[in-house]
Protein backbone atom coordinates (compact mmCIF):
# COMPACT_ATOMS: atom_id res chain seq x y z
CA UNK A 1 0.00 0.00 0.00
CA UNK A 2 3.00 2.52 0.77
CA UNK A 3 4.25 1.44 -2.75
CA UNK A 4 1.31 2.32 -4.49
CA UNK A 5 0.32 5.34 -2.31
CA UNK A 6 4.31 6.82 -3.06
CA UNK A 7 3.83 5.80 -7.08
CA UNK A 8 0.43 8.19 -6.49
CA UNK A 9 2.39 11.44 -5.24
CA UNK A 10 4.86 10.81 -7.40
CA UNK A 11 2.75 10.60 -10.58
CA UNK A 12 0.78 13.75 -9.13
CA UNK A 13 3.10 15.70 -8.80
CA UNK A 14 4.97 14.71 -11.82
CA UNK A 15 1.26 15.76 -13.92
CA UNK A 16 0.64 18.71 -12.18
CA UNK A 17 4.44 20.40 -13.28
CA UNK A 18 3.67 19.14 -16.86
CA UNK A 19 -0.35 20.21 -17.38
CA UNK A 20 1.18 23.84 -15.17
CA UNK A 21 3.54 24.43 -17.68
CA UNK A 22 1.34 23.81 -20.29
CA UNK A 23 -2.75 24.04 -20.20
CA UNK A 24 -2.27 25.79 -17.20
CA UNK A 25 -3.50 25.84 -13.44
CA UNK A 26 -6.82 25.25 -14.22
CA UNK A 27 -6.07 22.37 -16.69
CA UNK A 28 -8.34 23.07 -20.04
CA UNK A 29 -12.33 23.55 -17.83
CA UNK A 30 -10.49 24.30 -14.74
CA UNK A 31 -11.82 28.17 -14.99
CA UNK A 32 -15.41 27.18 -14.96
CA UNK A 33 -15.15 25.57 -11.66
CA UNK A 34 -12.94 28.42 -9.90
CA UNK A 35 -15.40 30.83 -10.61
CA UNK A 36 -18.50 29.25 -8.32
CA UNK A 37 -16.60 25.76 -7.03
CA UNK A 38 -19.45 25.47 -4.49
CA UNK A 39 -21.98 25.33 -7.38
CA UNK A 40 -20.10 23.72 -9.92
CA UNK A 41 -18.77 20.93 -7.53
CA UNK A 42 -22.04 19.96 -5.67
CA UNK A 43 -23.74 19.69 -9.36
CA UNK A 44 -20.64 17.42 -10.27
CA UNK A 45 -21.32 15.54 -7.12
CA UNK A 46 -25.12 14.60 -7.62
CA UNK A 47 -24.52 13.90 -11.44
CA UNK A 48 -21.51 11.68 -11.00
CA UNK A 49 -22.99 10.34 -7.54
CA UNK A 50 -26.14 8.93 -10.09
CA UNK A 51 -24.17 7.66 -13.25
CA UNK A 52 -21.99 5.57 -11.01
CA UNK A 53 -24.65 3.56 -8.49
CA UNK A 54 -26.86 4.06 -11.09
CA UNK A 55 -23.95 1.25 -13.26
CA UNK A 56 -23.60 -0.42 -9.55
CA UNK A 57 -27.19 -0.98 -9.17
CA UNK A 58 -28.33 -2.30 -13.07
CA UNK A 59 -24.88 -4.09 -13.76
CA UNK A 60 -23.46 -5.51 -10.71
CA UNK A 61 -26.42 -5.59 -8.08
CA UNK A 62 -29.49 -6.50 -10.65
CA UNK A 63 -27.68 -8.14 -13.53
CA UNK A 64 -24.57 -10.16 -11.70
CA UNK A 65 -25.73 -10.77 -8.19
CA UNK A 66 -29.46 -11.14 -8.43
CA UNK A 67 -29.73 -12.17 -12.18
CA UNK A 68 -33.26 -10.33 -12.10
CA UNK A 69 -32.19 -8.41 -15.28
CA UNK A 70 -29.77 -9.87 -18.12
CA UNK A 71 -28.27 -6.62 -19.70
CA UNK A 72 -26.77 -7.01 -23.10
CA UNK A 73 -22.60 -6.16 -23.08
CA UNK A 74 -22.81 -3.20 -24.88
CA UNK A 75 -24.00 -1.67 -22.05
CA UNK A 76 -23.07 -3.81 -19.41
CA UNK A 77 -19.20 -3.41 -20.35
CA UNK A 78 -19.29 0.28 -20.09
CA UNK A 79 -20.77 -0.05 -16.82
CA UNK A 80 -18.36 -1.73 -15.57
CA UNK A 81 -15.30 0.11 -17.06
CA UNK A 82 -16.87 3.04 -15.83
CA UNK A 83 -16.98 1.39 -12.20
CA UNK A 84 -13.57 0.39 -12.59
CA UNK A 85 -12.13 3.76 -13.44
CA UNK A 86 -14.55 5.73 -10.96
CA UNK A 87 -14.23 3.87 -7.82
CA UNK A 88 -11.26 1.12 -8.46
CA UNK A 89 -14.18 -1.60 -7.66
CA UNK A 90 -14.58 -4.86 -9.85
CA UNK A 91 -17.24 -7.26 -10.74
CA UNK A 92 -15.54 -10.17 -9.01
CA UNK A 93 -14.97 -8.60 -5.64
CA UNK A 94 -18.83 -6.80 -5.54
CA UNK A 95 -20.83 -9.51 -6.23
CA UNK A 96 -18.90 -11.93 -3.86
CA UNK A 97 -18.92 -9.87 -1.11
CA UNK A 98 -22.65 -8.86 -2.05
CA UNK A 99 -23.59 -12.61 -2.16
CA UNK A 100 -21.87 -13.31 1.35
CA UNK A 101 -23.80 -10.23 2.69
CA UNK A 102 -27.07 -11.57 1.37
CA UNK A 103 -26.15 -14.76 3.26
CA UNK A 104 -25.22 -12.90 6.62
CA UNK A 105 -27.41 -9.79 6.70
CA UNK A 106 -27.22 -8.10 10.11
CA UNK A 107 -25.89 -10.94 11.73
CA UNK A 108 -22.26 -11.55 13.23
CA UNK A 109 -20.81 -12.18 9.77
CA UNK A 110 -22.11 -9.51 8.38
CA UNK A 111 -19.23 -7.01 6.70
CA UNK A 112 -21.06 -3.93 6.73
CA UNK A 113 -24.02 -4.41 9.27
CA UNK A 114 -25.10 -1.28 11.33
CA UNK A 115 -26.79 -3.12 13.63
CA UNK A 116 -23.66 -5.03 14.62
CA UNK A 117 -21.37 -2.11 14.63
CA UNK A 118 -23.30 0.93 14.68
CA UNK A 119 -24.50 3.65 12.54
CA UNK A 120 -21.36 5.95 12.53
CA UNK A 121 -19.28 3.23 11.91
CA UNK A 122 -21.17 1.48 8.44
CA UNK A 123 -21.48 5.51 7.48
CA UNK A 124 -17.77 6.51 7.96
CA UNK A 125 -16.21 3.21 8.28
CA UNK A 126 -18.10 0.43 6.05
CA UNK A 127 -15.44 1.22 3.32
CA UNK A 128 -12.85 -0.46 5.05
CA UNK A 129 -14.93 -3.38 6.63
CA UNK A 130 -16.08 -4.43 2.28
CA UNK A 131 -11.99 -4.01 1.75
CA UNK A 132 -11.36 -6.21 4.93
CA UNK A 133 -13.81 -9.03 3.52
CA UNK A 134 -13.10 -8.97 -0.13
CA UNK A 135 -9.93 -11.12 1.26
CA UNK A 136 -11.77 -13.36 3.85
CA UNK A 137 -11.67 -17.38 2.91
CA UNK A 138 -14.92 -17.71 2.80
CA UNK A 139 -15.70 -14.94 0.25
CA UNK A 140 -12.32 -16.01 -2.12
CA UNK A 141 -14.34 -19.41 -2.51
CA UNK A 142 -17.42 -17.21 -3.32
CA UNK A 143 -15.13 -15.23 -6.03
CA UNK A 144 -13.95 -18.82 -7.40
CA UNK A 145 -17.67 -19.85 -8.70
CA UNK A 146 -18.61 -16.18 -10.46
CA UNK A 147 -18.11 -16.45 -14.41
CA UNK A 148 -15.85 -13.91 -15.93
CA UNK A 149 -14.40 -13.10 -19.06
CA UNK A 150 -10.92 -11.47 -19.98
CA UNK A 151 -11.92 -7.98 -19.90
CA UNK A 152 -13.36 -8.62 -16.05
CA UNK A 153 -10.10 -10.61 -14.73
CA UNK A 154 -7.67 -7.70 -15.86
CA UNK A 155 -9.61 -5.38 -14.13
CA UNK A 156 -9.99 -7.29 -10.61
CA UNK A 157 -5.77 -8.20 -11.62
CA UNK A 158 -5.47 -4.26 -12.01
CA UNK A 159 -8.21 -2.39 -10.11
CA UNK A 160 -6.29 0.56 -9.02
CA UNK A 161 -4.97 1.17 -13.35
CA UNK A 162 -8.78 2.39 -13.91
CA UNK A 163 -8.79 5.53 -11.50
CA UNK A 164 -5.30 6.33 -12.07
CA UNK A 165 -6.12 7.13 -15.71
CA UNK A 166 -9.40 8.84 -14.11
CA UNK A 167 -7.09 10.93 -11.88
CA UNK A 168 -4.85 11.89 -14.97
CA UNK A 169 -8.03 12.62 -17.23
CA UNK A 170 -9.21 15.16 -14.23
CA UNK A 171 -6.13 16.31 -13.27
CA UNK A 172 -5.81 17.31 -17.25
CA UNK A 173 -8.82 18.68 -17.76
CA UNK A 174 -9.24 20.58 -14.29
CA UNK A 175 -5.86 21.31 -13.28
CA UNK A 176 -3.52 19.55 -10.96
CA UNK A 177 -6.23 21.90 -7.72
CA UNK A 178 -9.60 21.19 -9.05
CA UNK A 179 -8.55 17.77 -10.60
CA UNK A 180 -7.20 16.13 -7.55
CA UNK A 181 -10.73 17.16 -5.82
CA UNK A 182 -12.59 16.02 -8.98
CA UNK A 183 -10.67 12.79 -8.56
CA UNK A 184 -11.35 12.37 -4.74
CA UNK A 185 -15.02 13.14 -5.34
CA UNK A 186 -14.96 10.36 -7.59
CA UNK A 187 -13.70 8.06 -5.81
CA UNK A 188 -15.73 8.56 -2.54
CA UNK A 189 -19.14 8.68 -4.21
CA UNK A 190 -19.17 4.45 -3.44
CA UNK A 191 -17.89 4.54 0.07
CA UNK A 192 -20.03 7.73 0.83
CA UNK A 193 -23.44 6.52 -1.15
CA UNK A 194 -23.29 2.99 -1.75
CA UNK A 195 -21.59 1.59 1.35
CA UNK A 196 -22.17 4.20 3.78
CA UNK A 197 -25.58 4.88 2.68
CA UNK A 198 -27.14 2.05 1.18
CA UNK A 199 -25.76 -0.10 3.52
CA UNK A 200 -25.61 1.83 6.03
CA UNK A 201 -29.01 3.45 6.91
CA UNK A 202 -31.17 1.29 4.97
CA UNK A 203 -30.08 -1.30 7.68
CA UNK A 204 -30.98 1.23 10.51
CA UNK A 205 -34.46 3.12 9.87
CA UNK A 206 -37.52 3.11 7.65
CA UNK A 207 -40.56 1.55 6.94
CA UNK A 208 -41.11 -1.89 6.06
CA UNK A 209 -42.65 -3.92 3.39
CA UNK A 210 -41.70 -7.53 4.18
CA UNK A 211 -40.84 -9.78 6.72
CA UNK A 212 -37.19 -10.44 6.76
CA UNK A 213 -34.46 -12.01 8.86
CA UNK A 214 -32.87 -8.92 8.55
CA UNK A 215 -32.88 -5.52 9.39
CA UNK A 216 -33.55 -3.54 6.01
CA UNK A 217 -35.64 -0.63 5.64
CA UNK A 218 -37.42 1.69 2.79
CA UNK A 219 -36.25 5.17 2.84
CA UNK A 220 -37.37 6.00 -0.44
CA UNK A 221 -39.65 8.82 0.25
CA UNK A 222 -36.41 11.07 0.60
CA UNK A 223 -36.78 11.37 -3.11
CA UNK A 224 -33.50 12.83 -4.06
CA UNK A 225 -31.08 10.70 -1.97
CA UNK A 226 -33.11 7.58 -3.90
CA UNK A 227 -32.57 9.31 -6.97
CA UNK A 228 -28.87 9.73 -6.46
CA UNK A 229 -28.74 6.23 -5.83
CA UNK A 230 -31.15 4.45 -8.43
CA UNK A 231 -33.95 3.40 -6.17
CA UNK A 232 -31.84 1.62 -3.94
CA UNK A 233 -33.23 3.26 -0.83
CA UNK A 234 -36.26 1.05 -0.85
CA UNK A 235 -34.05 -1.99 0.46
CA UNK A 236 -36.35 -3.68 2.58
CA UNK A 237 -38.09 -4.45 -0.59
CA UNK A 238 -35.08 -5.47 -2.07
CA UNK A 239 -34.18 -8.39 1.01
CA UNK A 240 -37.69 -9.18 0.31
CA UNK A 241 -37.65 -9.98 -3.45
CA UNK A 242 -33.83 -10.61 -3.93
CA UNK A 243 -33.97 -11.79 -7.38
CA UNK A 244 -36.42 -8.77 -8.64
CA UNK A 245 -35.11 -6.09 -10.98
CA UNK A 246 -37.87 -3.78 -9.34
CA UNK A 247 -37.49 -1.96 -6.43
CA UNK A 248 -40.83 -0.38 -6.30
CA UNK A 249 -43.22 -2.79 -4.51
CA UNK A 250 -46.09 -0.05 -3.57
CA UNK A 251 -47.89 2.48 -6.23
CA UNK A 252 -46.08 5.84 -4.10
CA UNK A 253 -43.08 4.69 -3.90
CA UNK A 254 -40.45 4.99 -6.98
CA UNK A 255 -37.38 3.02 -8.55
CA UNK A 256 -35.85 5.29 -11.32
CA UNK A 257 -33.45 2.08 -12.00
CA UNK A 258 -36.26 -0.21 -12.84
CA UNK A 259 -37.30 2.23 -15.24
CA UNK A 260 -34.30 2.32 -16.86
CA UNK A 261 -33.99 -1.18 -17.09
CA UNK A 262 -37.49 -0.77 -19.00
CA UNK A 263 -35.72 1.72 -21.45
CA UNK A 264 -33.46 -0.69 -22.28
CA UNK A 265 -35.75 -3.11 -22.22
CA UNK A 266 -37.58 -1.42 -24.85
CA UNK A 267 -34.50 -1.33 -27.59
CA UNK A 268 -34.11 -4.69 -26.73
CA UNK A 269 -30.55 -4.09 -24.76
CA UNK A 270 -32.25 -5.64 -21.17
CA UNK A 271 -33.86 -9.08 -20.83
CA UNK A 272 -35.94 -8.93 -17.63
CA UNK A 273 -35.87 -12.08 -15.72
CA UNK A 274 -37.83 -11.12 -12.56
CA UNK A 275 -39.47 -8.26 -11.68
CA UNK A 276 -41.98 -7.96 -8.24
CA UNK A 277 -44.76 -4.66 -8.70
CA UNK A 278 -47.40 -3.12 -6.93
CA UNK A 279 -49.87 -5.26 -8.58
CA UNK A 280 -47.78 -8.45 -7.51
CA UNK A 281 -47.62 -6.85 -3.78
CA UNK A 282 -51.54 -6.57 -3.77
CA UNK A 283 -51.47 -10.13 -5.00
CA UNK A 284 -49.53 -11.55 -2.06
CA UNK A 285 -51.69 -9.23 0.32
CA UNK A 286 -54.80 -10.65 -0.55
CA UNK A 287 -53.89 -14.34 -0.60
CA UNK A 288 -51.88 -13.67 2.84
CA UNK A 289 -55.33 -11.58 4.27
CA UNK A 290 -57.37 -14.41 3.18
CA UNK A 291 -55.37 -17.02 4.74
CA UNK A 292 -55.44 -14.52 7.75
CA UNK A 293 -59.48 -15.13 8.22
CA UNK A 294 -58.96 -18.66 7.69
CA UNK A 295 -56.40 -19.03 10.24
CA UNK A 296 -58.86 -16.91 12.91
CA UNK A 297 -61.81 -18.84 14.29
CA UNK A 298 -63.55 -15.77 15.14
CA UNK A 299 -62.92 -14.57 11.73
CA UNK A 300 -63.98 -17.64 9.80
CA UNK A 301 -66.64 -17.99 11.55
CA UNK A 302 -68.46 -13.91 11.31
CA UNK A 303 -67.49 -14.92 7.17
CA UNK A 304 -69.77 -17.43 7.12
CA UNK A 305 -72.59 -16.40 8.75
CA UNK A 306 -72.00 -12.95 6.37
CA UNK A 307 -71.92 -15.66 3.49
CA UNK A 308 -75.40 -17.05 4.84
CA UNK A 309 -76.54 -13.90 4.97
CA UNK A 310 -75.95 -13.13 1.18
CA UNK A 311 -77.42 -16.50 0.56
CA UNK A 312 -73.84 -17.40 -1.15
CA UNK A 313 -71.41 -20.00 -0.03
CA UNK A 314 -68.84 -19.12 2.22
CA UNK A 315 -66.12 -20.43 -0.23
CA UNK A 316 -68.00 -17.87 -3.11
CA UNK A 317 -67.33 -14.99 -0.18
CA UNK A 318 -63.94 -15.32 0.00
CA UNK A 319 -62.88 -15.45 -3.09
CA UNK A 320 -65.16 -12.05 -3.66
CA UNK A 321 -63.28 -11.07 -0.49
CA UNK A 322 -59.82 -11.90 -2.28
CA UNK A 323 -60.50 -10.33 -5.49
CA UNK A 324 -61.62 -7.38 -3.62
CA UNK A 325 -58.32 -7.03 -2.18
CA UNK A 326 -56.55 -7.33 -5.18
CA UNK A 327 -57.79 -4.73 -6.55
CA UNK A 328 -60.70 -5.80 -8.34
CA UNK A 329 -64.03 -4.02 -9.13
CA UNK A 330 -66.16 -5.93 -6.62
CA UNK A 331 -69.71 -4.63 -4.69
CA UNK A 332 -69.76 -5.74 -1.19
CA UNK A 333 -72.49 -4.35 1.16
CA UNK A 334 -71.64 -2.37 4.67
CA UNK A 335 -71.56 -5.53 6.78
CA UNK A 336 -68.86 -6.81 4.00
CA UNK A 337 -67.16 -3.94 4.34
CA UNK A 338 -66.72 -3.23 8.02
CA UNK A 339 -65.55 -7.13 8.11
CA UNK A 340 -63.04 -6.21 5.90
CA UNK A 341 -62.17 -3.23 7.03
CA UNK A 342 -61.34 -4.82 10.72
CA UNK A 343 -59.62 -7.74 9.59
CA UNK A 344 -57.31 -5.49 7.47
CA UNK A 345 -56.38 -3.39 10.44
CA UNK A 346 -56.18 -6.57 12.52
CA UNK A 347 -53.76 -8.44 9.67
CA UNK A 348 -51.51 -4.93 9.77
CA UNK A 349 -51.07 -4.52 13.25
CA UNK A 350 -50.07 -8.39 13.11
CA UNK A 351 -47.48 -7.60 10.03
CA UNK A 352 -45.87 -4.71 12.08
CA UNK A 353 -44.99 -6.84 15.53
CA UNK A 354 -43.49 -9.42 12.94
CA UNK A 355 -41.58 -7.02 10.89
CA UNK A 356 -40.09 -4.86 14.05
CA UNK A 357 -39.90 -7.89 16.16
């Protein structure tokens, strides 16, 4: 590490006597961000902050890990150059370490687990914990079993070449000032965003959609953090559909990468493989409410002397009852209603002392 942090100065130095002495200090844009660097460098932030976990999320979190979404190499290759070059990351050591978190969420094992070493620490620290693991036994068999091509095993053989080019690209087009922040913005946006914040707070505090063994959270309703992050925010839904492309698992809530994936999708440059929606949610809702009067004798029993009532069967009432909560068009009367009404309430204060048991 002293090696390669010496061959870093050295090389900085080195470009910032030869881009001085020629473009200048402010490299060949470097002007534009001297005159409002506040302005200039927090728009840099959010746009680069997106087009990198944006490339995280559809390549190696959707496409690699979860194999919801097949994404042809025209676009997945950039992705992953960009990754490379950006934040020194590669697919081999992401998804492996991904997998092995998927395996160990929150617990012990865990490498970046707030609730086993605290907020602060997955926010400030995580970066070093993923580094840490990316070398543990367990996860180097993990690495041994993921499929990769040429392109992908020279750049886990040579993951610090890509930002050192992306350093040298700044450095020339910013100046050897602006450049070396440029190039320390770029390569914080994954410890900062991805494992700091995804990781991080997602694990910590938000709502919940599904049962899990873990303790993910939605915070997708801070709409711009999600946006700056492709959706990823809504993790509990994510632990509770692993193999879904789709974040978005209720109509208010919003996953700008699924909708991407749709756009590529649509020029035929995506293959969706699994995808979990609202309408699939309200599916598993009203097979899991219906189960829920089923399960209750006190329930079962008020549904069928409201199916005697209608002069229907009580197996004819509950399957109005569970296309009603689907979604369906379906006329129910008041008693109906205020049966359904209290079993629904009932069936969500139930969900809620499983999910924040």
């Amino acid at each position: 590490m002293l090696k390669l942090l010496s061959f870093f100065a050295v090389s900085y130095f080195g470009f910032k006597f030869l881009v001085t002495n020629t473009l200048g200090a402010n490299g060949i844009f470097g002007n534009f961000i001297a005159e409002s660097p506040w302005i200039v460098l927090s728009i840099y932030i959010f746009v680069i902050t997106h087009i990198t976990i944006t490339c995280m999320s559809l390549s190696f979190h959707r496409y690699h890990t979860h194999k919801g979404v097949v994404l042809n190499k025209w676009i997945d290759y950039p992705m992953q150059t960009w990754l490379w070059m950006v934040t020194s990351m590669s697919k081999v050591d992401w998804v492996a370490v991904h997998i092995w978190h998927h395996a160990h969420s929150d617990q012990e094992k865990d490498p970046h687990s707030p609730v086993q070493n605290g907020l602060l620490h997955g926010l400030f620290l995580g970066v070093f914990d993923y580094t840490k693991a990316k070398s543990w036994p367990e996860i180097e068999k993990i690495k041994k079993t993921i499929p990769t091509n040429g392109y992908e095993k020279f750049i886990y053989n040579n993951s610090f070449t890509g930002p050192y080019f992306m350093s040298v690209f700044a450095i020339v087009l910013f100046g050897p000032t602006w450049g070396g922040v440029v190039a320390l913005l770029n390569f914080m946006v994954s410890p900062v965003f991805a494992i700091g914040g995804v990781n991080a707070i997602a694990h910590w505090w938000g709502y919940r959609n599904h049962i899990t063994t873990d303790n993910s959270r939605n915070i997708g309703y801070i709409f711009p953090l999600n946006f700056m992050v492709c959706g990823e925010m809504d993790h509990n839904n994510h632990h509770g559909h692993m193999r879904s492309c789709s974040f978005r698992h209720r109509w208010y809530e919003f996953d700008v990468g699924y909708m991407y994936i749709k756009m590529l999708q649509a020029v035929k440059l995506a293959d969706i493989k699994n995808a979990y929606t609202p309408k699939t949610l309200k599916q598993e809702f009203s097979k899991k409410l219906t189960e829920f009067i089923e399960s209750d004798e006190k329930f079962r029993k008020r549904c069928e002397e409201l199916a005697q009532e209608m002069k229907i069967s009580y197996q004819e009432l509950m399957t109005r009852i569970e296309a009603y909560f689907r979604g369906e068009k379906v006329k129910m009367d008041n008693a109906v209603q205020e049966f359904m009404d209290e079993v629904r309430m009932k069936f969500k204060a139930h969900f809620r002392q499983l999910a924040y048991a």
